[in-house]
Protein backbone atom coordinates (compact mmCIF):
# COMPACT_ATOMS: atom_id res chain seq x y z
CA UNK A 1 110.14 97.95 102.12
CA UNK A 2 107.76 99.40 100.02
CA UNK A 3 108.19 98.62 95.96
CA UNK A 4 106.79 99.36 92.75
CA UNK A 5 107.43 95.85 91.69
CA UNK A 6 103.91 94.99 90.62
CA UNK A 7 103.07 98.24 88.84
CA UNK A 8 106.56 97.40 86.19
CA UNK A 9 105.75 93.81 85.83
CA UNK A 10 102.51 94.36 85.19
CA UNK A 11 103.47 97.31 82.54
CA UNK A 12 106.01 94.97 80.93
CA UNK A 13 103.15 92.30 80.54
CA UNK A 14 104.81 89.60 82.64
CA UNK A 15 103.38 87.53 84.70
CA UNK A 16 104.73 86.69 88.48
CA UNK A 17 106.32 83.41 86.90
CA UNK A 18 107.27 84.99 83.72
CA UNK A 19 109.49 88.00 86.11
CA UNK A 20 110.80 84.83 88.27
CA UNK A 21 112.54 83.34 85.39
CA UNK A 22 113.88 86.53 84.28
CA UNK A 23 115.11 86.99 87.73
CA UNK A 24 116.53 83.42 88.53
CA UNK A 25 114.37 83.22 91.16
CA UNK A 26 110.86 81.55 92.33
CA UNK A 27 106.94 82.85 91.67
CA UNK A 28 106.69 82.58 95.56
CA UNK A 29 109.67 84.86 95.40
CA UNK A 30 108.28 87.35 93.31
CA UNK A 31 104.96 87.03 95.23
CA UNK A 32 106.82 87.69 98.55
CA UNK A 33 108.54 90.59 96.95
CA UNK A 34 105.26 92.35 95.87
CA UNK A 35 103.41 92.05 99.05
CA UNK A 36 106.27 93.62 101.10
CA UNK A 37 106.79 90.11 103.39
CA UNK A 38 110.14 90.24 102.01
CA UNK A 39 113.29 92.30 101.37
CA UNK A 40 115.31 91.38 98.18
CA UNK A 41 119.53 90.69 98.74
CA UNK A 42 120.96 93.86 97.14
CA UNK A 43 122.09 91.46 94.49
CA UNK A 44 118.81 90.85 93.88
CA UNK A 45 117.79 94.42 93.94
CA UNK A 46 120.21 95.13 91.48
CA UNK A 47 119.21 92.60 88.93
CA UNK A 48 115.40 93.74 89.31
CA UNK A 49 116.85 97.60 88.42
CA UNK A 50 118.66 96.36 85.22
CA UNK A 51 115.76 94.23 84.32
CA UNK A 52 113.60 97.51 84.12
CA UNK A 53 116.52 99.64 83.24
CA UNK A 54 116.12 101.63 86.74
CA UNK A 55 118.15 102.79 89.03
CA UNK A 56 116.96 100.85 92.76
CA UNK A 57 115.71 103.77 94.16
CA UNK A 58 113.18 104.20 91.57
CA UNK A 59 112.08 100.62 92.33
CA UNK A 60 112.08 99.90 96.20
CA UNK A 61 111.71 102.59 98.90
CA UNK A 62 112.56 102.03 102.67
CA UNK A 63 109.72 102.38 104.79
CA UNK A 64 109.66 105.21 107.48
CA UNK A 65 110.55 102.38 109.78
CA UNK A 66 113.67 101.67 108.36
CA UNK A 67 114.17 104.86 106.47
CA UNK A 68 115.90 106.94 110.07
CA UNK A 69 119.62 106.28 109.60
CA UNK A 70 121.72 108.52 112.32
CA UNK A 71 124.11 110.85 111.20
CA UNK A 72 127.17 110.17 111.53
């Protein structure tokens, strides 16, 4: 899933360890996060959008891989 992560962090002036204590979670976390090698928990998605006063979809967008959901 792609994510601006990086680009608001780095706006706010944290660094990767400075977000993971905001967040409750670990640098490696934040790292992982970043680089796309992993998806947050939608709890975790929704603390990220508070933190930066966002809603989640201005934060993380599906890639085209996972962005095809069938009609119902």
């Amino acid at each position: 899933m792609k994510n601006r992560l990086r680009e608001l962090r780095e706006a706010a002036g944290w660094t990767q360890g400075a977000l993971a204590d905001r967040l409750d979670v670990s640098r490696q976390t934040v790292n992982a996060l970043e680089t796309g090698r992993y998806d947050p928990s939608l709890p975790l998605a929704f603390r990220i959008a508070r933190l930066f006063g966002k809603p989640i979809e201005a934060i993380f967008d599906p890639d085209d891989a996972t962005a095809d959901v069938p009609s119902s």
